[in-house]
Structure formats: C-alpha cells, structure tokens
PDB file of N, CA and C in Angstrom:
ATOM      1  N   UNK A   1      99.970 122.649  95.399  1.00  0.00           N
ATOM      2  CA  UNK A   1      98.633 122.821  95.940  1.00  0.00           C
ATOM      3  C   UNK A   1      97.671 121.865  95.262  1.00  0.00           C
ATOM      4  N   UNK A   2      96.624 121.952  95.831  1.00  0.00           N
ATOM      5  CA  UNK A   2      95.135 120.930  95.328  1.00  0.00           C
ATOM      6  C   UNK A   2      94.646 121.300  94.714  1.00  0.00           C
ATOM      7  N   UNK A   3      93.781 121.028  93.304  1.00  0.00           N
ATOM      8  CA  UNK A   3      93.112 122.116  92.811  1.00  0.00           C
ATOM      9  C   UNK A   3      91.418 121.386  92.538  1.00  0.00           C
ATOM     10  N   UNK A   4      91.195 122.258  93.856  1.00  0.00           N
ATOM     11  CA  UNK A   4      89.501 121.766  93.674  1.00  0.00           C
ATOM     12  C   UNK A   4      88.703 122.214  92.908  1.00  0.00           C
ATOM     13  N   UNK A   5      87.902 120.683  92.709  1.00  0.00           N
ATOM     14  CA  UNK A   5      86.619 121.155  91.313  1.00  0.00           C
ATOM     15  C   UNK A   5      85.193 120.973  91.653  1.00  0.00           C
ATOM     16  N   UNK A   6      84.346 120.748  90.949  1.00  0.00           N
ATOM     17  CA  UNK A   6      82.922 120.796  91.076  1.00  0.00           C
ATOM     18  C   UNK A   6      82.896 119.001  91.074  1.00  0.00           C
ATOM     19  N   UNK A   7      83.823 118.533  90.100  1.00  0.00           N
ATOM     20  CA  UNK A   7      83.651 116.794  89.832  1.00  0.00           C
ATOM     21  C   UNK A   7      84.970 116.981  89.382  1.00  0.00           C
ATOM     22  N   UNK A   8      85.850 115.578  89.796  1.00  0.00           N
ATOM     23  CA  UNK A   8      86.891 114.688  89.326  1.00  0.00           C
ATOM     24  C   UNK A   8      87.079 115.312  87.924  1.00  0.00           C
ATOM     25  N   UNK A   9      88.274 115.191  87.403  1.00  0.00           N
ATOM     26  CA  UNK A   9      88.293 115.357  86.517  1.00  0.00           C
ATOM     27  C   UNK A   9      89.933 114.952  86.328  1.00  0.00           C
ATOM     28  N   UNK A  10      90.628 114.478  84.898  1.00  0.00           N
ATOM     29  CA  UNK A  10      91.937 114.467  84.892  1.00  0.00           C
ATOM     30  C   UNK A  10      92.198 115.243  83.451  1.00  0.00           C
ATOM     31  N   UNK A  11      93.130 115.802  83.340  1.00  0.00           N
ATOM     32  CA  UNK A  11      94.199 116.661  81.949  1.00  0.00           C
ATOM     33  C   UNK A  11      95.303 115.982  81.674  1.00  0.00           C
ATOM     34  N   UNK A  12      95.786 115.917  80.309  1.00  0.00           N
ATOM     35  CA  UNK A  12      96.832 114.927  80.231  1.00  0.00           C
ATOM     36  C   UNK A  12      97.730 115.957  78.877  1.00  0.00           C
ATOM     37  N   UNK A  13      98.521 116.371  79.026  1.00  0.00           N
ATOM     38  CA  UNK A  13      99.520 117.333  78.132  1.00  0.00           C
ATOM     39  C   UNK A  13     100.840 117.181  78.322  1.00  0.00           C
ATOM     40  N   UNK A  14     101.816 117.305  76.892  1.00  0.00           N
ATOM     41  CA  UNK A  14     100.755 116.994  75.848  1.00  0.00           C
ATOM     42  C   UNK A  14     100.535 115.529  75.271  1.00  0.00           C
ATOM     43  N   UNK A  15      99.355 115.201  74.411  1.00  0.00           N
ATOM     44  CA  UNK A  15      98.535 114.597  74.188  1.00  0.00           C
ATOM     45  C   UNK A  15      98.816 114.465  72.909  1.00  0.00           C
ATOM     46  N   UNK A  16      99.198 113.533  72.098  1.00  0.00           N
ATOM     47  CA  UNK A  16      99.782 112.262  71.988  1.00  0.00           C
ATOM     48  C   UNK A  16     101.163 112.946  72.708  1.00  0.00           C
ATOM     49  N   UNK A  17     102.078 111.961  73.535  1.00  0.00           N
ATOM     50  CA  UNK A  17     103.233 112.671  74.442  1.00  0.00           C
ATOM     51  C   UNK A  17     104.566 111.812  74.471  1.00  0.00           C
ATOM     52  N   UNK A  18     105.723 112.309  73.783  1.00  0.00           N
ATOM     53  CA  UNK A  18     106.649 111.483  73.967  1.00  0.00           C
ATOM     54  C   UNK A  18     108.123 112.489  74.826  1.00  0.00           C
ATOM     55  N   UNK A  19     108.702 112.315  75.413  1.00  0.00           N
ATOM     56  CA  UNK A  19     108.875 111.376  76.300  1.00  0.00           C
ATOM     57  C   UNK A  19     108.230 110.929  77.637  1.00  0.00           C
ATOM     58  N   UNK A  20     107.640 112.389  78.024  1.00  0.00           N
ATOM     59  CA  UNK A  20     106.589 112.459  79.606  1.00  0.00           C
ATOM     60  C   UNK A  20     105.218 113.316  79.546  1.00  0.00           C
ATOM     61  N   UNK A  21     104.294 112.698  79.731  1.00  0.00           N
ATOM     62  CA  UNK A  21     103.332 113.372  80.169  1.00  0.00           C
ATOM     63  C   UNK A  21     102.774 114.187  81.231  1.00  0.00           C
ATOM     64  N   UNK A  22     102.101 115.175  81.262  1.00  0.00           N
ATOM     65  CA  UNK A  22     101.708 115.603  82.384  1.00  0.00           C
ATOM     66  C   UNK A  22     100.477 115.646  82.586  1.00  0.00           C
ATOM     67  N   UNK A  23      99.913 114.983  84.060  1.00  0.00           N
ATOM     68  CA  UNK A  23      99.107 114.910  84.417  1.00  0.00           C
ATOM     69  C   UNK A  23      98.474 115.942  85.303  1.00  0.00           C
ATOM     70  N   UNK A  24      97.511 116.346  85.002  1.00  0.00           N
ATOM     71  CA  UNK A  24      97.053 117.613  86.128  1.00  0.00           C
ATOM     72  C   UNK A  24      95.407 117.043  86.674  1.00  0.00           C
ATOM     73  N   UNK A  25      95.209 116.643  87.861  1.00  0.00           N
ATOM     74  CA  UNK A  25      93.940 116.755  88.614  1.00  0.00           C
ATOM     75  C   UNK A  25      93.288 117.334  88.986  1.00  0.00           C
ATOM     76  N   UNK A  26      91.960 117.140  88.928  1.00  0.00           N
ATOM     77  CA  UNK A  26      91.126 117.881  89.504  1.00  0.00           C
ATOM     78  C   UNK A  26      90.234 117.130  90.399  1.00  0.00           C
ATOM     79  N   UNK A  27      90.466 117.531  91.777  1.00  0.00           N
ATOM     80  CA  UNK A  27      89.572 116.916  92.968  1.00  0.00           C
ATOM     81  C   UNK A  27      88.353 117.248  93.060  1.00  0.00           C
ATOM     82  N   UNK A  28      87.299 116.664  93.374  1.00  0.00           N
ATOM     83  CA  UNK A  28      85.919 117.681  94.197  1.00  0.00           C
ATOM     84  C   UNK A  28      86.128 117.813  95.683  1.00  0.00           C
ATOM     85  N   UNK A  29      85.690 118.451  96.162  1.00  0.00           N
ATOM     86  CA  UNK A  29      85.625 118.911  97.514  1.00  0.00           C
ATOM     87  C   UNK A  29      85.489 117.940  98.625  1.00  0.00           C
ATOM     88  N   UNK A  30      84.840 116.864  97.909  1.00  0.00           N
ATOM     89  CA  UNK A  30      84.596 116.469  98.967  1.00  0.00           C
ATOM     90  C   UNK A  30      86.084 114.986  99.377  1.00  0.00           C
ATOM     91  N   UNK A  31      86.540 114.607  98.518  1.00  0.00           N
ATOM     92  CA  UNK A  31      87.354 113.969  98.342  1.00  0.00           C
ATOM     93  C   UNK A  31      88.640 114.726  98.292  1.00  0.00           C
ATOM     94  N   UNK A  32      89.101 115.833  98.413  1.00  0.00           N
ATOM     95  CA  UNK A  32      90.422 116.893  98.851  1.00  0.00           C
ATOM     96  C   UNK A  32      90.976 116.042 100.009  1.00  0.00           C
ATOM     97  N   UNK A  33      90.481 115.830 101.114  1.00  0.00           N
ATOM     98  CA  UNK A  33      91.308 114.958 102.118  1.00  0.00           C
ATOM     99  C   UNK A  33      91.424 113.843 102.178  1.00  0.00           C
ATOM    100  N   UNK A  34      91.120 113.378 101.352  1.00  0.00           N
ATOM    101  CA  UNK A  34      90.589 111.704 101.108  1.00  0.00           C
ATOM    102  C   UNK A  34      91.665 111.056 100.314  1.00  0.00           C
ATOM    103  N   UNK A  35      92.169 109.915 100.677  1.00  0.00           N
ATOM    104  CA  UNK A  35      93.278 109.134 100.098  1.00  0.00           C
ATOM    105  C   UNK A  35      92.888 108.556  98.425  1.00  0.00           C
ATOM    106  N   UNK A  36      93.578 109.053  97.476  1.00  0.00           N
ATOM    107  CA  UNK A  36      93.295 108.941  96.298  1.00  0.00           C
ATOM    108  C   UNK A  36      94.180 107.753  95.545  1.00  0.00           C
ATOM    109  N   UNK A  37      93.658 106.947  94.181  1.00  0.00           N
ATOM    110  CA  UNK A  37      95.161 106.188  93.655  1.00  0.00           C
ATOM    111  C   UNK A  37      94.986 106.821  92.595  1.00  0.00           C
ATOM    112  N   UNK A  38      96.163 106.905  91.619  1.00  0.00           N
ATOM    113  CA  UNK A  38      96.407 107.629  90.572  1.00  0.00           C
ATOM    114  C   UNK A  38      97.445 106.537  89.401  1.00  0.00           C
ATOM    115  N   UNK A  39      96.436 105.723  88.535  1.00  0.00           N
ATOM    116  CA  UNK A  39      97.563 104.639  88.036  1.00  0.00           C
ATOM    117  C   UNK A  39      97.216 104.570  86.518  1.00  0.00           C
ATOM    118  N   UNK A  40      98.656 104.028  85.962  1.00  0.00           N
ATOM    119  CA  UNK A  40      98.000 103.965  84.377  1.00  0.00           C
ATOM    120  C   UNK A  40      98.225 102.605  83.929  1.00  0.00           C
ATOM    121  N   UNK A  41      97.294 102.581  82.740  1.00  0.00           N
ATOM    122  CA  UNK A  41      96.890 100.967  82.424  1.00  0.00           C
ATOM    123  C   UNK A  41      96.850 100.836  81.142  1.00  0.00           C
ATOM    124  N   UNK A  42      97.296  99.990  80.216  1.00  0.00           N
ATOM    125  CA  UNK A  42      97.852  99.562  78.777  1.00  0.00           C
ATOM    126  C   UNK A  42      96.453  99.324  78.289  1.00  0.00           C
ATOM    127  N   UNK A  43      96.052  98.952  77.066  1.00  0.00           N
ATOM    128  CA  UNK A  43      94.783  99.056  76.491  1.00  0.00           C
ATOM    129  C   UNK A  43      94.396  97.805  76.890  1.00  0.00           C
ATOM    130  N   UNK A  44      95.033  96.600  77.510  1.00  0.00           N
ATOM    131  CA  UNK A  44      94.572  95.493  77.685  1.00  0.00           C
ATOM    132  C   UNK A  44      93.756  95.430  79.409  1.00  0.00           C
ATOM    133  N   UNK A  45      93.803  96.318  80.155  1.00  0.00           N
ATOM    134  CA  UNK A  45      93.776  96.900  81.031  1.00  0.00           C
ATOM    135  C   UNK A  45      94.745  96.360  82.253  1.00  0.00           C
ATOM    136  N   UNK A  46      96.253  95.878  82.221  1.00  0.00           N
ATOM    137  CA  UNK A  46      97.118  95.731  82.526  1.00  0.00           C
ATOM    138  C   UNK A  46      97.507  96.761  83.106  1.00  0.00           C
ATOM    139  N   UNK A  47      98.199  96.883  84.684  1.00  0.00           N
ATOM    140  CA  UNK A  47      98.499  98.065  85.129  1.00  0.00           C
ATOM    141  C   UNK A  47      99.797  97.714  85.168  1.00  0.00           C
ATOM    142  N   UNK A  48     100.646  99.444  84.271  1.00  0.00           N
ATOM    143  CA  UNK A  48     101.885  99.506  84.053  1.00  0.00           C
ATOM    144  C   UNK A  48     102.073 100.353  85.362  1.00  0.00           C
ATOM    145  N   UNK A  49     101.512 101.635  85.343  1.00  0.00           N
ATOM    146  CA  UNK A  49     102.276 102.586  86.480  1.00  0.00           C
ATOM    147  C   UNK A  49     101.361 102.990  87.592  1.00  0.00           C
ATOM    148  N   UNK A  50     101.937 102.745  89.096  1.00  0.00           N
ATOM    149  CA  UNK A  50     101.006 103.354  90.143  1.00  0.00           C
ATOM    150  C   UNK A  50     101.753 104.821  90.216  1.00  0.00           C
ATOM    151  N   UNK A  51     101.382 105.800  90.166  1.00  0.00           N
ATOM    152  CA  UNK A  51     101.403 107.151  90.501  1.00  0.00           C
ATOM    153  C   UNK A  51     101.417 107.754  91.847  1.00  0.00           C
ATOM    154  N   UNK A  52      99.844 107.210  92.034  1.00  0.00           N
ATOM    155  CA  UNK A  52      99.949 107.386  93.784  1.00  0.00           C
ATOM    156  C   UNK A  52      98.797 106.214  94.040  1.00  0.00           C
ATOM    157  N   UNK A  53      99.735 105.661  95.471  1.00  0.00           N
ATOM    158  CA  UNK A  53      98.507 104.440  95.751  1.00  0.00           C
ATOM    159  C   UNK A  53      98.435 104.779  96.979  1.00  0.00           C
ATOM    160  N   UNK A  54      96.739 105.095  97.107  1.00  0.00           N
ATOM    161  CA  UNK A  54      95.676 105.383  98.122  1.00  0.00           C
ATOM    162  C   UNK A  54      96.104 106.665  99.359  1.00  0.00           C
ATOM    163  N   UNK A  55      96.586 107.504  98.673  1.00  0.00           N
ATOM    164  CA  UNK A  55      97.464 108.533  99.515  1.00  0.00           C
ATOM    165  C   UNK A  55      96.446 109.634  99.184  1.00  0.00           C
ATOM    166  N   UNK A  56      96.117 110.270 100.246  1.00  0.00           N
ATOM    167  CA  UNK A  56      95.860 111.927 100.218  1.00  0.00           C
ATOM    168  C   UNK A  56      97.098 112.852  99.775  1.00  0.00           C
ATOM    169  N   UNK A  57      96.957 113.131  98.832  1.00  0.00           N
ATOM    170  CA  UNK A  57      97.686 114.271  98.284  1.00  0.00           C
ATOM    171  C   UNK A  57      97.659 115.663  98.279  1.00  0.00           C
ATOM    172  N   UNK A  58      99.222 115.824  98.088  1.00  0.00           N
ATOM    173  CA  UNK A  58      99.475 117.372  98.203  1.00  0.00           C
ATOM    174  C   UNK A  58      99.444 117.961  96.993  1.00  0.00           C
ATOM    175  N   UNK A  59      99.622 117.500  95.952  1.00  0.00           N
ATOM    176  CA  UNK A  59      99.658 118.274  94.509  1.00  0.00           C
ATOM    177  C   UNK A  59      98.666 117.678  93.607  1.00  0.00           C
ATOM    178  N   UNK A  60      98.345 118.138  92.768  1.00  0.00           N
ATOM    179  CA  UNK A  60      97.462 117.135  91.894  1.00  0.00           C
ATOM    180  C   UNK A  60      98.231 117.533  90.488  1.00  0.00           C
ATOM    181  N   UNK A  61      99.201 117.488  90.219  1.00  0.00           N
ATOM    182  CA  UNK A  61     100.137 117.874  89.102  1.00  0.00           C
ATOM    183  C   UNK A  61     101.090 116.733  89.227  1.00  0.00           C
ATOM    184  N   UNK A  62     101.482 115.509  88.575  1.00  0.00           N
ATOM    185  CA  UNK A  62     102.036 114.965  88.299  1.00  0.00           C
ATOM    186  C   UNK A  62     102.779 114.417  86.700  1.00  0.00           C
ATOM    187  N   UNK A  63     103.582 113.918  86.970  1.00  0.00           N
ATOM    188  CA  UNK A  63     104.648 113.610  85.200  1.00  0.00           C
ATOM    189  C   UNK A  63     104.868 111.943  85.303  1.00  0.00           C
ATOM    190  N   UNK A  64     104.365 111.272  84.257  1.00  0.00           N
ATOM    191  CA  UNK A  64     104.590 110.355  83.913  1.00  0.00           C
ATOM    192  C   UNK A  64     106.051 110.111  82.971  1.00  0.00           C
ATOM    193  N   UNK A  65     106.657 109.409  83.312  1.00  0.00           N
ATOM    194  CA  UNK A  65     108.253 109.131  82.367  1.00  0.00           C
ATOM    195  C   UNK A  65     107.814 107.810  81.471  1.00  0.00           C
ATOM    196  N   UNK A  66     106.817 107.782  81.490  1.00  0.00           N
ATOM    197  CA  UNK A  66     106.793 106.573  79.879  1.00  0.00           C
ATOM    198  C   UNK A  66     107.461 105.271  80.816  1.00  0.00           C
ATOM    199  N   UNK A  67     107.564 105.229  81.768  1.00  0.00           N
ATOM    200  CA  UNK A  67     107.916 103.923  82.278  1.00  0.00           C
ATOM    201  C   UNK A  67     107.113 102.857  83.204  1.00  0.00           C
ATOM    202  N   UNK A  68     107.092 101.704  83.047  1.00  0.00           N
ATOM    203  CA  UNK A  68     106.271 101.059  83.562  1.00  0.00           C
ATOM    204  C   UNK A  68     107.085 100.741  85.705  1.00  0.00           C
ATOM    205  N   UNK A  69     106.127  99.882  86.447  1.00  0.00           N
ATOM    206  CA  UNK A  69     106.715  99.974  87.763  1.00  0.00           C
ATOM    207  C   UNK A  69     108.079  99.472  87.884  1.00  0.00           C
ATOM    208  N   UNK A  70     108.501  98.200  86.877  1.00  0.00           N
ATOM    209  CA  UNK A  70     109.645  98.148  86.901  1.00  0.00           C
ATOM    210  C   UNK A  70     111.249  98.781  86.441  1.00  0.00           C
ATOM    211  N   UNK A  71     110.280 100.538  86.041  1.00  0.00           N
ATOM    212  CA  UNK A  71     111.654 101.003  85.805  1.00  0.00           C
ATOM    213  C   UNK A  71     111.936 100.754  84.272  1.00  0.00           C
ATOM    214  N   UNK A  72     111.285  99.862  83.146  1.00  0.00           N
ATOM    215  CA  UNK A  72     111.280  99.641  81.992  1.00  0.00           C
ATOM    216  C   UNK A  72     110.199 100.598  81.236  1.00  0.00           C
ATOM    217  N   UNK A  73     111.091 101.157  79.781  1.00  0.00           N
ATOM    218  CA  UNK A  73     110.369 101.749  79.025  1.00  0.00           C
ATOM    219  C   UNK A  73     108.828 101.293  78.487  1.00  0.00           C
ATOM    220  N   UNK A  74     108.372 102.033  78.032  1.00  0.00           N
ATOM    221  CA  UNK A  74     106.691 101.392  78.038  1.00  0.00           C
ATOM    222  C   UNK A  74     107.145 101.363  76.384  1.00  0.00           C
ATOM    223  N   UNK A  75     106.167 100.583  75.341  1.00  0.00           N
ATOM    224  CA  UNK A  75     106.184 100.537  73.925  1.00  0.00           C
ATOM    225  C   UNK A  75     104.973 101.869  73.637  1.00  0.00           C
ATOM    226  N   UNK A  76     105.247 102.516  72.061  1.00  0.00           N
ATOM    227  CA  UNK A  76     104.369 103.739  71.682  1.00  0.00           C
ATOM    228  C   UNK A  76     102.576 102.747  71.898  1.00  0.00           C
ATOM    229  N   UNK A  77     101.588 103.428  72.128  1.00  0.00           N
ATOM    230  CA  UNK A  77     100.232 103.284  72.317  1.00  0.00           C
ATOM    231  C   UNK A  77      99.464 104.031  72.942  1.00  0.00           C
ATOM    232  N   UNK A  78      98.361 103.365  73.007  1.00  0.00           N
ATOM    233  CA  UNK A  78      97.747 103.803  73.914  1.00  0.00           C
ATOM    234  C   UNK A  78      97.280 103.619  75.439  1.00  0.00           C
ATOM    235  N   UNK A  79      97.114 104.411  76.462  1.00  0.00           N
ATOM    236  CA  UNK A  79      97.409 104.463  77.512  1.00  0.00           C
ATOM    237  C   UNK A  79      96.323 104.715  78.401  1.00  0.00           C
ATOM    238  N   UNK A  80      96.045 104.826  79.700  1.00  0.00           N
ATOM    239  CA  UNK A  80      94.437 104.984  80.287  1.00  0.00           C
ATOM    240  C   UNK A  80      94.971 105.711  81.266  1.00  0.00           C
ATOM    241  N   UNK A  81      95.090 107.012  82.438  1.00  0.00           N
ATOM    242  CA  UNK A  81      95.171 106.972  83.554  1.00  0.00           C
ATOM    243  C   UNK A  81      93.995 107.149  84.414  1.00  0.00           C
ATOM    244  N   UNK A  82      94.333 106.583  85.373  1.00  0.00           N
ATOM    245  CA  UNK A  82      93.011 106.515  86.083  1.00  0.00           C
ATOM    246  C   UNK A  82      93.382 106.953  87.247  1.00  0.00           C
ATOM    247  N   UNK A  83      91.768 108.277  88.369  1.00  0.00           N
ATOM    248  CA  UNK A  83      92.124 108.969  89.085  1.00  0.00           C
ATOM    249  C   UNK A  83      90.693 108.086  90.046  1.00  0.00           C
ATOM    250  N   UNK A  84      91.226 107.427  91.277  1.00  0.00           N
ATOM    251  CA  UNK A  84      89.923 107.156  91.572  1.00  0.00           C
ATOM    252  C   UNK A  84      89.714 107.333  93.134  1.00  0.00           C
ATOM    253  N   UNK A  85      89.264 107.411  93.522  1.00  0.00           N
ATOM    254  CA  UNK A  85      88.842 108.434  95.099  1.00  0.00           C
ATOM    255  C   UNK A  85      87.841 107.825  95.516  1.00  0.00           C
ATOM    256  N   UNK A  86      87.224 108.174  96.674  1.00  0.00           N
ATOM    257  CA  UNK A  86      85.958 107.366  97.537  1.00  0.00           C
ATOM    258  C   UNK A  86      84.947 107.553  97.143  1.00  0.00           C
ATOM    259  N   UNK A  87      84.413 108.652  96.307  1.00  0.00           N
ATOM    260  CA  UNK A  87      83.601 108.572  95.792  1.00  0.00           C
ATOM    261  C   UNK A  87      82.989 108.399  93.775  1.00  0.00           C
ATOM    262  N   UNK A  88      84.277 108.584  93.601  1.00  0.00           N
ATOM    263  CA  UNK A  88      84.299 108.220  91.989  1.00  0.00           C
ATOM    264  C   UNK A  88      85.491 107.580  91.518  1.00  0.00           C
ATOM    265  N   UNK A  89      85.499 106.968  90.102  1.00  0.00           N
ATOM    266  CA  UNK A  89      86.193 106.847  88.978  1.00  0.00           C
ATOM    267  C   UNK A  89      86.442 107.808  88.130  1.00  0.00           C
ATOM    268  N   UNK A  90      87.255 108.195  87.608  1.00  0.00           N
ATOM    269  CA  UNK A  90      87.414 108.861  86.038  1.00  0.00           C
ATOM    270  C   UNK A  90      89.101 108.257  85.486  1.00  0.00           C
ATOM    271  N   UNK A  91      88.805 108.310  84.108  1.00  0.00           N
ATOM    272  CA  UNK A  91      90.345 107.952  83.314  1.00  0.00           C
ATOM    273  C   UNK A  91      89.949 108.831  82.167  1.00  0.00           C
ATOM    274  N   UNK A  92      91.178 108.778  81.571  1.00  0.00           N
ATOM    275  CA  UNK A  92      92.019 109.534  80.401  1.00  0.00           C
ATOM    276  C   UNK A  92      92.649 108.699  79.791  1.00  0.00           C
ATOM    277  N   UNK A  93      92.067 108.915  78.198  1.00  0.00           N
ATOM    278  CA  UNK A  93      93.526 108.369  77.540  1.00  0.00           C
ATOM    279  C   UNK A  93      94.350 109.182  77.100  1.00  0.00           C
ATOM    280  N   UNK A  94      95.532 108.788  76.869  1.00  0.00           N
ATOM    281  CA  UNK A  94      96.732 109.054  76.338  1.00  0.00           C
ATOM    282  C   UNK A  94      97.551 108.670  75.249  1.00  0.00           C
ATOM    283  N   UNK A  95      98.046 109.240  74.818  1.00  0.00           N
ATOM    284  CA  UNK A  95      99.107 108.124  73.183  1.00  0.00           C
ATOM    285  C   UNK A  95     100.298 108.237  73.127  1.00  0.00           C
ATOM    286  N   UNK A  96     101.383 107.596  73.656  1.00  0.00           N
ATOM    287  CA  UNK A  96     102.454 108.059  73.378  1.00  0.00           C
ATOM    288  C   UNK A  96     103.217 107.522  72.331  1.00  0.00           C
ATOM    289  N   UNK A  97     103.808 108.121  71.742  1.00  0.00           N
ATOM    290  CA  UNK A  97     104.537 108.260  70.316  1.00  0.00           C
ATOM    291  C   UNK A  97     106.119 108.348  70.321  1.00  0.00           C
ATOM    292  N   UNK A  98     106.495 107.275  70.302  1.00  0.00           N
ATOM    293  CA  UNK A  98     108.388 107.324  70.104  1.00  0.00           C
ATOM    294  C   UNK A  98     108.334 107.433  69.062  1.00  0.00           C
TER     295      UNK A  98
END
C-alpha cells in the first residue's frame, strides 16, 4: 500500500546499514497518483541506483542491496536517496558500513 502524508518525506533503516537498507516513503496526497523517481547518489552526486524511474507506485516500502545499476557492490560511505515527485524534492542520507 501507499502511505500518505501531510509532506514527502523518506525513512531509511537501519541507519548506518550493511548489507540492505530499507527505504520507507511517505507521499502527500496530492502526488499519490503521480509518477514518482526514487534514486540514490554517492556523495559526489553521481547516481549509483534508480529505484523507481518516474512510475506511480504501489508501495512506498522499498530495499536497497548496496548495489549500484550495474549489479556491482557499492564501497562503505555515504549515500543520498532521493524521492522526487511533481511537486517536490526530498533526500536522505545513509551510511553504509562493510
């Protein structure tokens, strides 16, 4: 399910996270039907992982595997995900720790 909020918002547990993170969203209302991207980005702001690109979604609960798009392990750091919709931005960082 969707889990609507007052404003965007993202959760990231747990936090510093090795091997997968979980991501949990929070939509506002008005953006619930609205095609969302959901991607994470290395501190250089290099994008390692698309999550979801520009899709209206059914869950807002997703798991990151520490891997970048090609299927390759990511190195321990720090991490950004970003939830961004038609009407806003928001990101999160993250740390993951091998």
């Amino acid at each position: 399910t969707v889990s609507i909020a007052a404003v965007n918002s993202i959760s990231v547990y747990p936090n510093p996270f090795n091997p997968t993170a979980n991501i949990a969203l929070s939509i506002n209302e008005n953006d619930i039907q609205q095609p969302v991207s959901v991607e994470i980005f290395n501190v250089k702001g290099q994008l390692v992982k698309t999550i979801v690109n520009n899709e209206v979604v059914q869950t807002t609960n997703f798991v990151w595997n520490g891997k970048d798009n090609n299927g390759n392990s990511t190195s321990s750091g720090m991490y950004f995900v970003k939830l961004q919709t038609a009407t806003s931005e928001v990101s999160k960082k993250m740390l993951l720790l091998k």
